[in-house]
C-alpha atoms as a PDB file:
ATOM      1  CA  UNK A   1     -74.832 -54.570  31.706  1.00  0.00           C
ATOM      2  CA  UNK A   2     -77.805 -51.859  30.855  1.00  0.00           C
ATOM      3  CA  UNK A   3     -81.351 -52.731  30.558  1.00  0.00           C
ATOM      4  CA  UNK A   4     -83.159 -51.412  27.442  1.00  0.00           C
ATOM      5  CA  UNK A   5     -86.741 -50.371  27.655  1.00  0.00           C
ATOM      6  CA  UNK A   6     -88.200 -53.460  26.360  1.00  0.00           C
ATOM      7  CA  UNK A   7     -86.411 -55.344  29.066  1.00  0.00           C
ATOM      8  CA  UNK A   8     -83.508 -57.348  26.792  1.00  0.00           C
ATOM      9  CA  UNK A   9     -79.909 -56.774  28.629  1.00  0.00           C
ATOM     10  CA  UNK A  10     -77.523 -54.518  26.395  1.00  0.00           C
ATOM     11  CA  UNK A  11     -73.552 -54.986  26.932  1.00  0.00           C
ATOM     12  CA  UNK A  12     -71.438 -51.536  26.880  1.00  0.00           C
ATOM     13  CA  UNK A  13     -70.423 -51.075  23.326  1.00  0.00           C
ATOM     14  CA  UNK A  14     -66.736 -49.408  24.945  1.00  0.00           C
ATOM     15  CA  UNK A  15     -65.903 -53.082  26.235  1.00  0.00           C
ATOM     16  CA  UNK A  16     -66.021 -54.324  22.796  1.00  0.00           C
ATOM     17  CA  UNK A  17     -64.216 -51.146  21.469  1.00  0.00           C
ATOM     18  CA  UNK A  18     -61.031 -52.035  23.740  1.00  0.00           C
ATOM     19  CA  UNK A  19     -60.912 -55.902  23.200  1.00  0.00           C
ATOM     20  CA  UNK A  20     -60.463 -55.075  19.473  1.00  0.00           C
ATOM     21  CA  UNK A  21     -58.336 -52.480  19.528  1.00  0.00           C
ATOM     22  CA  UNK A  22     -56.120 -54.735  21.775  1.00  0.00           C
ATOM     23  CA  UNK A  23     -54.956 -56.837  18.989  1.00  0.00           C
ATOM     24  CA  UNK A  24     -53.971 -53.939  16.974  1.00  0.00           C
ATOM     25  CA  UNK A  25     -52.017 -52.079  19.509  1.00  0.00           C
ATOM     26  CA  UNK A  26     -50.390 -55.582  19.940  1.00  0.00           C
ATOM     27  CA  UNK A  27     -49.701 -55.813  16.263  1.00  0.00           C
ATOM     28  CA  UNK A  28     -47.965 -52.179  16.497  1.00  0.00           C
ATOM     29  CA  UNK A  29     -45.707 -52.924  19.255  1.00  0.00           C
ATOM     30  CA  UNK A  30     -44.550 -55.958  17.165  1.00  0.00           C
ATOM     31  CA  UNK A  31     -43.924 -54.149  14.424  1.00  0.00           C
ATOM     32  CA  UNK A  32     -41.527 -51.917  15.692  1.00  0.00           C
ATOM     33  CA  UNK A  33     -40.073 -54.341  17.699  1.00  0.00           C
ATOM     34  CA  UNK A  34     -39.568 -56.592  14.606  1.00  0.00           C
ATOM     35  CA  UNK A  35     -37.763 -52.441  13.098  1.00  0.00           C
ATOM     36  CA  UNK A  36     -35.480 -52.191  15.813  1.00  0.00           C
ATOM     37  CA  UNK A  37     -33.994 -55.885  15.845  1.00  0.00           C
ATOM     38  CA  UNK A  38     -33.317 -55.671  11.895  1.00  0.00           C
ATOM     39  CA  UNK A  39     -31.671 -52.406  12.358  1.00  0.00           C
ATOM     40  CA  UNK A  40     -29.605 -53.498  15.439  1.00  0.00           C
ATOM     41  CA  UNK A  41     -27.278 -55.141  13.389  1.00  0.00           C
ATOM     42  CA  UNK A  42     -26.997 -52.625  10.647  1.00  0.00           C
ATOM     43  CA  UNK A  43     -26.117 -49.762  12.812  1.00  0.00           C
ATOM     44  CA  UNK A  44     -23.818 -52.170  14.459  1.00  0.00           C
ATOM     45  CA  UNK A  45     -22.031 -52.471  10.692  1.00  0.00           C
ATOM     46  CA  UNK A  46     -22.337 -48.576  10.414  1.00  0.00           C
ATOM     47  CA  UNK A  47     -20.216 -48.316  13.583  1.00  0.00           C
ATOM     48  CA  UNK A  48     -17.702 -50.666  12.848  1.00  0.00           C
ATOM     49  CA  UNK A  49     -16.559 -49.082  10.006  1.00  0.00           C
ATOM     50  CA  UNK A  50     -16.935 -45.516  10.946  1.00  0.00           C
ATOM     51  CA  UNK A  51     -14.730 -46.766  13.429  1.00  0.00           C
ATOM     52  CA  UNK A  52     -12.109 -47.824  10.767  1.00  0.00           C
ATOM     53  CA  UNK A  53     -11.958 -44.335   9.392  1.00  0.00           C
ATOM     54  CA  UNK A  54     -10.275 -40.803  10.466  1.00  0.00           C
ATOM     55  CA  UNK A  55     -12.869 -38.676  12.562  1.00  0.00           C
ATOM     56  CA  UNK A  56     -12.483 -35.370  10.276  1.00  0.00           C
ATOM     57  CA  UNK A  57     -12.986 -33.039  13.791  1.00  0.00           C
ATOM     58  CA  UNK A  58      -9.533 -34.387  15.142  1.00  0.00           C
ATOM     59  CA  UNK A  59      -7.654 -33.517  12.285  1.00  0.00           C
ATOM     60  CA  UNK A  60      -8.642 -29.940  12.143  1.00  0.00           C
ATOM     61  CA  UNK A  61      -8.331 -29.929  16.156  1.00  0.00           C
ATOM     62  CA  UNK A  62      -4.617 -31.135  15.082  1.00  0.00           C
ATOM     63  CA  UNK A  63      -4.213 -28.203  12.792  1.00  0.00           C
ATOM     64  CA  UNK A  64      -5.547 -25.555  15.263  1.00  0.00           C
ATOM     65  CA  UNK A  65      -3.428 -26.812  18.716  1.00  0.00           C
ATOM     66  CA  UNK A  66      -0.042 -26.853  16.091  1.00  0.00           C
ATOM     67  CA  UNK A  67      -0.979 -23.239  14.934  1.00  0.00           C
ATOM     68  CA  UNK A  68      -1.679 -21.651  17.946  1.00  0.00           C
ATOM     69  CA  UNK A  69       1.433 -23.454  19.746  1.00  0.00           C
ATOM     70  CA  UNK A  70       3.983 -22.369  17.301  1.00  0.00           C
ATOM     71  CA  UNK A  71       2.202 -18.379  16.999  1.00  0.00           C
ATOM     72  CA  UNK A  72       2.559 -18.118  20.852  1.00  0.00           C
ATOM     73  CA  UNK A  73       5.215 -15.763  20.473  1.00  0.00           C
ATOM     74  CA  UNK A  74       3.769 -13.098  17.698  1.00  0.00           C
ATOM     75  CA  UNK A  75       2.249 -10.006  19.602  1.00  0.00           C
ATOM     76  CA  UNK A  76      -0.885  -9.238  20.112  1.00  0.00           C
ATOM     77  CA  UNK A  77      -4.030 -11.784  20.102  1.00  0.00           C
ATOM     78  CA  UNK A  78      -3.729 -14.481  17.513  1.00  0.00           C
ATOM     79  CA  UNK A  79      -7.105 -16.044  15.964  1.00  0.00           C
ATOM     80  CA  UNK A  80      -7.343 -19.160  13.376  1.00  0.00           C
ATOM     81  CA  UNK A  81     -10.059 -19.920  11.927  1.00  0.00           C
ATOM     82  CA  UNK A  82      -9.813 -23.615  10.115  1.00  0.00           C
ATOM     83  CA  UNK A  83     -11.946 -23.950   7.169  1.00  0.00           C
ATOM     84  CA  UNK A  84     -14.001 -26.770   6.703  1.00  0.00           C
ATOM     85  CA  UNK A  85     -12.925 -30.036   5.356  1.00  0.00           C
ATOM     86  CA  UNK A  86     -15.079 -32.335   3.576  1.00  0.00           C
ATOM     87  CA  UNK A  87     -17.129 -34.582   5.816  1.00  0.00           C
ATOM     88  CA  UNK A  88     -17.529 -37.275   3.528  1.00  0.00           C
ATOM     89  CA  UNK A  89     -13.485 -37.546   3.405  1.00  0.00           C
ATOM     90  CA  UNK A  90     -12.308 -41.318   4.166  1.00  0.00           C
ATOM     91  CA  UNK A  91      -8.974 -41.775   5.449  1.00  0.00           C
ATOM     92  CA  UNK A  92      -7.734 -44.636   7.250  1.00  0.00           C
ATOM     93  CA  UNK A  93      -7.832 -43.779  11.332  1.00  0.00           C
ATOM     94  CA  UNK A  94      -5.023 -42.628  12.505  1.00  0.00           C
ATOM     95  CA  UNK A  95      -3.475 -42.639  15.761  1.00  0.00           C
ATOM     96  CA  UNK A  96      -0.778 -40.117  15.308  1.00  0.00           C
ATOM     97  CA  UNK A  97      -1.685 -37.086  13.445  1.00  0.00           C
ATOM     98  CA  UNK A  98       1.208 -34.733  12.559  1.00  0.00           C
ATOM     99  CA  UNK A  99       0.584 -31.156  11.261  1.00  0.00           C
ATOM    100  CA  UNK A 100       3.145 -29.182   9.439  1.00  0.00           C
ATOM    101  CA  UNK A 101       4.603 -26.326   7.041  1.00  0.00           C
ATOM    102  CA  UNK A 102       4.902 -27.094   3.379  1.00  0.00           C
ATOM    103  CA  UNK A 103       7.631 -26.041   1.881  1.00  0.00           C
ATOM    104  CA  UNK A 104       7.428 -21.941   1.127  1.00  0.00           C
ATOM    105  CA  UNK A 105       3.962 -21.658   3.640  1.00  0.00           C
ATOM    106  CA  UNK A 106       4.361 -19.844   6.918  1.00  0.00           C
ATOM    107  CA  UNK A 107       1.969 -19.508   9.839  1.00  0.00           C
ATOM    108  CA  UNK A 108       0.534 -15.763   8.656  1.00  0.00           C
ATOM    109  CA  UNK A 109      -2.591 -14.673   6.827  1.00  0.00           C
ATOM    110  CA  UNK A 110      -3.937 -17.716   4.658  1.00  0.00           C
ATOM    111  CA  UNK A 111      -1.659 -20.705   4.673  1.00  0.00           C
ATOM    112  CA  UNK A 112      -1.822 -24.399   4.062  1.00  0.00           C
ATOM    113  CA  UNK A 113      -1.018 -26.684   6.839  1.00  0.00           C
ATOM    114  CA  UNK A 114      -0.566 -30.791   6.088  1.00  0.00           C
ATOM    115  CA  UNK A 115      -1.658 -33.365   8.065  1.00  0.00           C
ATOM    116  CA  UNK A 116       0.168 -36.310   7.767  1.00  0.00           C
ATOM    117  CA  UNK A 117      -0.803 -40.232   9.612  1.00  0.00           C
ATOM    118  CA  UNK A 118       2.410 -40.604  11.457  1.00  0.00           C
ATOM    119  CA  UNK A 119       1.193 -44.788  12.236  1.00  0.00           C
ATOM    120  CA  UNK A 120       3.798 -47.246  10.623  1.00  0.00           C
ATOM    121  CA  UNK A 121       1.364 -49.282   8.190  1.00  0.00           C
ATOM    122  CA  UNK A 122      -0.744 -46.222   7.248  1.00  0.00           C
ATOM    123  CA  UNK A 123       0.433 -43.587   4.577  1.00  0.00           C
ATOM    124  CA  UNK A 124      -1.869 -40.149   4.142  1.00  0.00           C
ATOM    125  CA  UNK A 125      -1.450 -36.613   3.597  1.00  0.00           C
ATOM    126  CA  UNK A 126      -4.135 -33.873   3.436  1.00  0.00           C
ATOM    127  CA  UNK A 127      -4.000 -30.354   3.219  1.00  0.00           C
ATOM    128  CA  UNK A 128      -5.765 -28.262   5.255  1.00  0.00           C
ATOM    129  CA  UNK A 129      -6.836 -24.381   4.720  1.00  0.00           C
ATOM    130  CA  UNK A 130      -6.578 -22.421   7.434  1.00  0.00           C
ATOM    131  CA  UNK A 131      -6.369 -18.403   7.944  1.00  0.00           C
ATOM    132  CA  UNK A 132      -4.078 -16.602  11.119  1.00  0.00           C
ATOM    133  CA  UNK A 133      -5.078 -13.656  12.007  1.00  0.00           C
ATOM    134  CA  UNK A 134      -2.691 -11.097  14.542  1.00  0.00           C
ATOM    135  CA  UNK A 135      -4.699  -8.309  16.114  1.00  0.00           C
ATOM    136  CA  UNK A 136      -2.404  -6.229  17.953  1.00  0.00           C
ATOM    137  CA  UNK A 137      -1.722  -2.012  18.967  1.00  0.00           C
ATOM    138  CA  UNK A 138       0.156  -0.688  16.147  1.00  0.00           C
ATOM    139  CA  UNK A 139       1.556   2.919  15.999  1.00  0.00           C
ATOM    140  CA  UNK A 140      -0.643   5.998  13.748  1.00  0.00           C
ATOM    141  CA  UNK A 141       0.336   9.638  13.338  1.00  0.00           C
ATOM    142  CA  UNK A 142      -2.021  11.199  15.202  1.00  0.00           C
ATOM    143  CA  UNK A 143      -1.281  14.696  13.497  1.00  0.00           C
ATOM    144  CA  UNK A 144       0.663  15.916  10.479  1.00  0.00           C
ATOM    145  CA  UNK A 145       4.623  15.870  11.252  1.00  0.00           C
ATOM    146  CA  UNK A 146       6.949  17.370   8.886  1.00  0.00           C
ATOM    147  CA  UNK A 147      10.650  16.497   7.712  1.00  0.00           C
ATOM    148  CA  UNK A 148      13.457  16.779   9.737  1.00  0.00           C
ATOM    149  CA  UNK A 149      11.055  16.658  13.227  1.00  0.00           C
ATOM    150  CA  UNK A 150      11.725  14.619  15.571  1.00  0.00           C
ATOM    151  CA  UNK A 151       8.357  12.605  17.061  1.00  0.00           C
ATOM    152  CA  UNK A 152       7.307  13.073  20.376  1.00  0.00           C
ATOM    153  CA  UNK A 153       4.313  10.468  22.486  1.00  0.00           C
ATOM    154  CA  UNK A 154       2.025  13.723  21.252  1.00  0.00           C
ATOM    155  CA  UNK A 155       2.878  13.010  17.724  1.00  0.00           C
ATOM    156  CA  UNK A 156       1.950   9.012  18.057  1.00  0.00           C
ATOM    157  CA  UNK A 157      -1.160   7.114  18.779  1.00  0.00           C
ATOM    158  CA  UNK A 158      -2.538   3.187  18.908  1.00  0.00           C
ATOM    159  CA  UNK A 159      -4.881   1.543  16.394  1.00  0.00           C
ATOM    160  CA  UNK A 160      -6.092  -2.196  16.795  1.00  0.00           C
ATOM    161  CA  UNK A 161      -5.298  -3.599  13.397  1.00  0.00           C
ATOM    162  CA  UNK A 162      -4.139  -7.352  11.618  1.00  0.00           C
ATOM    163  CA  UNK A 163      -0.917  -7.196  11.308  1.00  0.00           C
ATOM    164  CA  UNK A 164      -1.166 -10.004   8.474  1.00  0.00           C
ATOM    165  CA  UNK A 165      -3.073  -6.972   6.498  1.00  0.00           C
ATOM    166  CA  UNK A 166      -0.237  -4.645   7.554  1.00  0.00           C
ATOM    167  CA  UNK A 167       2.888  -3.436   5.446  1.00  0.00           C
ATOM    168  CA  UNK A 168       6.271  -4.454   6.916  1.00  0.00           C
ATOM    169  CA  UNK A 169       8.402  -2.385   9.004  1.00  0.00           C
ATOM    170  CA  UNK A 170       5.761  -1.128  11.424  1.00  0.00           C
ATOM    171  CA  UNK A 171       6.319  -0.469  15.171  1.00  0.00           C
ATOM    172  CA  UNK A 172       4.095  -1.277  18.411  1.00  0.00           C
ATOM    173  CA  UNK A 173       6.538   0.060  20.757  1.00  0.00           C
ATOM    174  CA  UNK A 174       6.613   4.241  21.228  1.00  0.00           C
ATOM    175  CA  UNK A 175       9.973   3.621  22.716  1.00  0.00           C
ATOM    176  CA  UNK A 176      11.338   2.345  18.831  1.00  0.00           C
ATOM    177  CA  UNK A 177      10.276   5.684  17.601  1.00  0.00           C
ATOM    178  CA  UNK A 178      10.134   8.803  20.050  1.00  0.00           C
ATOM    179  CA  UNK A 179      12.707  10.795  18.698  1.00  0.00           C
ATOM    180  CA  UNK A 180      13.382   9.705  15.805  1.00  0.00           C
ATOM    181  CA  UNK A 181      13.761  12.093  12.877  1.00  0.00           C
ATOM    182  CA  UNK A 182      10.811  12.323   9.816  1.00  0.00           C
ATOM    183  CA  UNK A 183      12.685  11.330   6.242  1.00  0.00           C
ATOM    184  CA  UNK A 184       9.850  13.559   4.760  1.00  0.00           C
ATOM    185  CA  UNK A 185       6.375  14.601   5.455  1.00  0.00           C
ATOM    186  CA  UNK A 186       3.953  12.521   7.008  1.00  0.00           C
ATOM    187  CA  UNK A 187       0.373  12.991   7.310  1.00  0.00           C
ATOM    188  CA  UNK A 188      -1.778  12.208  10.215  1.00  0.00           C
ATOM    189  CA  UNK A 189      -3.443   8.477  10.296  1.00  0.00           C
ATOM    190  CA  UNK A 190      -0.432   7.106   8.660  1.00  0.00           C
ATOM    191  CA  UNK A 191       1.131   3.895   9.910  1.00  0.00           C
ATOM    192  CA  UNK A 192       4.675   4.534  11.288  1.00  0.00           C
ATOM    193  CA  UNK A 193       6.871   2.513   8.946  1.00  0.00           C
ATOM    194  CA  UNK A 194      10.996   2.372   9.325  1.00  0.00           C
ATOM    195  CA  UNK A 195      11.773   3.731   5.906  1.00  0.00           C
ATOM    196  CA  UNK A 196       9.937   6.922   7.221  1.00  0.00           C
ATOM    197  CA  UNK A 197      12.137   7.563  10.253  1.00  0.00           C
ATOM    198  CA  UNK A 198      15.651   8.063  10.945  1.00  0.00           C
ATOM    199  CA  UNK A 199      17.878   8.292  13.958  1.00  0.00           C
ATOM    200  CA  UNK A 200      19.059  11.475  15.177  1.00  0.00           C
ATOM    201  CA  UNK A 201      22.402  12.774  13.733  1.00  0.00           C
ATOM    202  CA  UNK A 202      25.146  12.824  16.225  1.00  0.00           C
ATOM    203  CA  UNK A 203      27.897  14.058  13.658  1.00  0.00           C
ATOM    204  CA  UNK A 204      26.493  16.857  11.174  1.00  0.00           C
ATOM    205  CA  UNK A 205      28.652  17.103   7.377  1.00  0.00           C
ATOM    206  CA  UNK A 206      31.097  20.492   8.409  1.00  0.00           C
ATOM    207  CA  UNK A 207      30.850  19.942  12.023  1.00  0.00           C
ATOM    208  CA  UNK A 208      34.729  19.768  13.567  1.00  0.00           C
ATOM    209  CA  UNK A 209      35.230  16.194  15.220  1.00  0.00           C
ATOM    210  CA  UNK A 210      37.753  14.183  17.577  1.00  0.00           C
ATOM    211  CA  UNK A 211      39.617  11.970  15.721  1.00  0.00           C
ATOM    212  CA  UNK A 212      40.070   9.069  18.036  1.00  0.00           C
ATOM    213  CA  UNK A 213      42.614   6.015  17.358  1.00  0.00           C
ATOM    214  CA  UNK A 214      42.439   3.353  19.922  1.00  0.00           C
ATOM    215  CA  UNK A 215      44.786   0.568  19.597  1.00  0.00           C
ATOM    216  CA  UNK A 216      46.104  -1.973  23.138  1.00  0.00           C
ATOM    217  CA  UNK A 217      47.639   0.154  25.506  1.00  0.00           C
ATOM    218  CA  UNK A 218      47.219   3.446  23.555  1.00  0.00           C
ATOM    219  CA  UNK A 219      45.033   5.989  22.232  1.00  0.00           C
ATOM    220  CA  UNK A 220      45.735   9.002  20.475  1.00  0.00           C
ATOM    221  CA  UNK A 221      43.423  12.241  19.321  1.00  0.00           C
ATOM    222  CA  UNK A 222      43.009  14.681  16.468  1.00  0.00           C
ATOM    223  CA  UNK A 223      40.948  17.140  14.874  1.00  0.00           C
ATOM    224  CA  UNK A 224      39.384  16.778  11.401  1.00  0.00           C
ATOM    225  CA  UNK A 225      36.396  17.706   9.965  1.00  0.00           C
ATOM    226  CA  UNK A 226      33.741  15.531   8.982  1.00  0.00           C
ATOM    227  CA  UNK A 227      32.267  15.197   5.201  1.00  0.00           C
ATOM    228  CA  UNK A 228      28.678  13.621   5.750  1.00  0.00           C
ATOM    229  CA  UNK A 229      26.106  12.791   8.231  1.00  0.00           C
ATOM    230  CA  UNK A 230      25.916  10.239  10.388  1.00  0.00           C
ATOM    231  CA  UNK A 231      23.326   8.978  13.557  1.00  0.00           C
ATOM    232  CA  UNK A 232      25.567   6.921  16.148  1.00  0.00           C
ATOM    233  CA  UNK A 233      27.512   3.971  15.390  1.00  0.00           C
ATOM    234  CA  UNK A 234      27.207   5.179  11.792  1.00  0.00           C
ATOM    235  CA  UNK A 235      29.987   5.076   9.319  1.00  0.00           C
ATOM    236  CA  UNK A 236      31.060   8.917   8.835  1.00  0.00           C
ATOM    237  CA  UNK A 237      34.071  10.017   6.258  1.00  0.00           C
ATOM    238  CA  UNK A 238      35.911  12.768   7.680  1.00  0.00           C
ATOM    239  CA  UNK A 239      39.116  14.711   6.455  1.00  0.00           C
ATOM    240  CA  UNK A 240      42.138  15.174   8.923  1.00  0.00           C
ATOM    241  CA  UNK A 241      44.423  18.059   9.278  1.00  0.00           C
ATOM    242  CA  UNK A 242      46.923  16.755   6.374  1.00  0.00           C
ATOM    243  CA  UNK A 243      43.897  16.489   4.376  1.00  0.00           C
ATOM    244  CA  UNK A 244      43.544  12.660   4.511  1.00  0.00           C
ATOM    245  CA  UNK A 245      40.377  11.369   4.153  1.00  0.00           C
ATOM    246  CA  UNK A 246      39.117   8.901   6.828  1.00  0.00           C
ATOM    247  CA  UNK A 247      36.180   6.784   7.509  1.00  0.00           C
ATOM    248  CA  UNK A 248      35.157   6.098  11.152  1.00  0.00           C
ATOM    249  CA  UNK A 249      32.617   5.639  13.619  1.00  0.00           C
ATOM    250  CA  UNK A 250      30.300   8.034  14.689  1.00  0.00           C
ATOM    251  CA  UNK A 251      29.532   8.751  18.407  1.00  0.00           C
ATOM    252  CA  UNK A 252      28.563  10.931  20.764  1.00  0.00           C
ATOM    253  CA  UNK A 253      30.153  14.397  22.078  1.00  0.00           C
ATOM    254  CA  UNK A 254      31.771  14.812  18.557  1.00  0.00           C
ATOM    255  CA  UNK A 255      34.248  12.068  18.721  1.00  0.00           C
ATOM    256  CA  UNK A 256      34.799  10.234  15.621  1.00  0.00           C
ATOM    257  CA  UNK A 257      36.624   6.477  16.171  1.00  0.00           C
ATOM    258  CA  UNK A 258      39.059   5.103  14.070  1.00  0.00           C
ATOM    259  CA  UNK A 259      40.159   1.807  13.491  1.00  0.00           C
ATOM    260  CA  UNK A 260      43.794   1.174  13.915  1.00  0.00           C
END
């Protein structure tokens, strides 16, 4: 208590201030406790059937782990990237998800991928977008090479490239290629492609050949001279001494192998 100047006793005006703010701060606290108790069994309700329904993340988990497992044995550095799939989907859960290949889809570029629920009493399909993605060394001219030269590791170089974006018939092994002849001219920065390469010719057209016939238990030679081209293990026609034409195998050393 405070005395005022004309001597009557004065009570603190803050002690009054708290006691009736008390019963509003009270009030509050009700309030919210009065919130959380109606919403208890609400989000309770919410749960229990969000519980009933597929969790979207596992099926595109499903459709990543069955891409990457069957892509394990591409070269180079595979990436998938899953696109989205509507959140507000509701399928039945499932407790066996199964991820495959439609018909006519394989696991390259952009594909489709379905998930089916592989659970007795539940019966859903959904098809999921996905894009694979193979990042690996292919092999470049790295200068101009012209026809009929065979390529050397100077004539080749590595580029980092998606195959998916690539043409077919491309190498990333030097060894598939050094050597090889150029069909026609090829200009630096090129991808090596099959169609542009041949193997070295081990019987030229006009060259002189052994005939060679190899039967069980015998084998018997000739001369002849051979009427095309041919890289080893090639089919080559070549004309004997009586002028008969034959077809054979080519191989090295000039030897030409008949077929009894």
């Amino acid at each position: 208590m405070i005395a005022s100047h004309n001597g009557n006793i004065c009570r603190p005006r803050q002690n009054f201030m708290m006691k009736k703010s008390q019963p509003i701060v009270a009030t509050r606290n009700l309030i919210t406790l009065l919130i959380i108790l109606l919403q208890a069994p609400l989000l309770a309700a919410n749960e229990e059937v969000s519980e009933q329904y597929q969790d979207i993340s596992l099926i595109r988990n499903s459709v990543e782990d069955f891409v990457y497992r069957n892509t394990s044995t591409l070269p180079g550095q595979v990436v998938v990237n899953v696109d989205k799939i509507d959140k507000y989907l509701t399928l039945p859960r499932c407790s066996e998800l199964q991820p495959s290949i439609p018909p006519g889809s394989r696991l390259w570029g952009k594909t489709s991928i379905v998930v089916r629920c592989n659970d007795r009493d539940i019966n859903w399909a959904i098809y999921v977008q996905a894009e694979i993605n193979v990042m690996a060394d292919v092999l470049h001219l790295a200068r101009p090479v012209s026809t009929g030269y065979a390529l050397t590791y100077e004539d080749i170089t590595l580029q980092n490239v998606n195959l998916t974006h690539m043409p077919d018939g491309i190498f990333t092994d030097p060894s598939q290629i050094v050597g090889k002849i150029a069909n026609n001219n090829l200009t630096v920065g090129q991808p090596i492609r099959q169609h542009m390469l041949r193997a070295p010719y081990v019987i030229q057209r006009g060259q002189k050949v052994n005939l060679v016939v190899k039967g069980r238990g015998f084998s018997i030679s000739s001369e002849g001279n051979a009427l095309t081209d041919a890289a080893e293990n090639q089919v080559v026609q070549v004309r004997n001494k009586s002028g008969r034409i034959m077809s054979g195998l080519a191989r090295t050393n000039s030897i030409v192998e008949i077929q009894p």
